[in-house]
Protein backbone atom coordinates (compact mmCIF):
# COMPACT_ATOMS: atom_id res chain seq x y z
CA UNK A 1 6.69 46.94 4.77
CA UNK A 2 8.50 46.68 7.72
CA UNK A 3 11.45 44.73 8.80
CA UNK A 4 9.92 42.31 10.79
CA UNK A 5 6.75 41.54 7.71
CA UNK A 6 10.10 41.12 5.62
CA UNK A 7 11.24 38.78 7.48
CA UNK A 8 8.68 36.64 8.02
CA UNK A 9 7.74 36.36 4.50
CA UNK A 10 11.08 35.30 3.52
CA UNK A 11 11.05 32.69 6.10
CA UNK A 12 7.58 31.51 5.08
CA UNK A 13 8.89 31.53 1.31
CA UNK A 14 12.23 29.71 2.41
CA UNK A 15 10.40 27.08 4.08
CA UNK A 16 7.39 26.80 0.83
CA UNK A 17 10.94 26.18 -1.32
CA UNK A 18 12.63 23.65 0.88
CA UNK A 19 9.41 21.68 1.28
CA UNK A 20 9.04 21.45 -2.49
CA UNK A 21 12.54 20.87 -2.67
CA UNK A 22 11.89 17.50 -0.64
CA UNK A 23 8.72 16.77 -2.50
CA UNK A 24 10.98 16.79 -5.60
CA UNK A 25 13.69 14.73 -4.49
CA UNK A 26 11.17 12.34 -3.10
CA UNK A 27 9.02 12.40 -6.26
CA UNK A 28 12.63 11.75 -8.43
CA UNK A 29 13.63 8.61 -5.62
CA UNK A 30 9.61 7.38 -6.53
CA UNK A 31 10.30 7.57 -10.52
CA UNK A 32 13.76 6.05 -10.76
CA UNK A 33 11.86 3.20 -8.53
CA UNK A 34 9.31 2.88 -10.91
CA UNK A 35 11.32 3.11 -14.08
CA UNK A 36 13.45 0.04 -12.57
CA UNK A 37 10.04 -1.77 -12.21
CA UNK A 38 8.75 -1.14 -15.59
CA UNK A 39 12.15 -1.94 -17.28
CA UNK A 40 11.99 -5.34 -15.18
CA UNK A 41 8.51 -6.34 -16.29
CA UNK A 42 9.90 -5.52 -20.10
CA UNK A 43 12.65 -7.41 -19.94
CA UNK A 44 10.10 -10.40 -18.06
CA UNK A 45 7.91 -9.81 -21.07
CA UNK A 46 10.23 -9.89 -23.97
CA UNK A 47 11.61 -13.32 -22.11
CA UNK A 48 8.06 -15.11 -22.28
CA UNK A 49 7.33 -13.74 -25.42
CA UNK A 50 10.42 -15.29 -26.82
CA UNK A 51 9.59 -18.83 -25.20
CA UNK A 52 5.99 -18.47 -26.29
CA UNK A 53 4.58 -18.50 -22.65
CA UNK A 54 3.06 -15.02 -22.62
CA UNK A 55 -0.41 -14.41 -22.51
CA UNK A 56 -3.44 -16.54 -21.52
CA UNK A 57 -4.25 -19.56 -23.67
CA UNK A 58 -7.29 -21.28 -22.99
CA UNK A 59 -7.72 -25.04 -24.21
CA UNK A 60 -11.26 -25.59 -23.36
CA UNK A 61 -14.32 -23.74 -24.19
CA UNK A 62 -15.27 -22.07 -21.12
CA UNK A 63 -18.64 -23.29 -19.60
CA UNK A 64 -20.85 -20.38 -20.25
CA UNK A 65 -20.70 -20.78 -24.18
């Protein structure tokens, strides 16, 4: 190969690695965002389980039985 093939493969390949390199870090910002939801909606969960409010209670027979 040439100098000037070189070279442009390494610059393709350099900019393939520091687009996945922002796909990562955007990915790991997007996970420790969810992770923060999920351990909120436990912690809401655990709360109205221990008060007895969780779920869906029904006191009436709905009409269609």
């Amino acid at each position: 190969m040439d100098d000037t093939r070189v070279e442009e493969e390494l610059a393709h390949l350099r900019r393939a690695c520091d687009d996945l390199s922002e796909m990562v870090a955007r990915q790991e910002r997007e996970i420790a965002s969810l992770s923060a939801r999920v351990a909120l909606l436990m912690e809401r969960a655990a709360a109205q389980e221990q008060e007895g409010t969780g779920g869906a209670v029904f006191a009436e027979t709905p009409p269609h039985w």
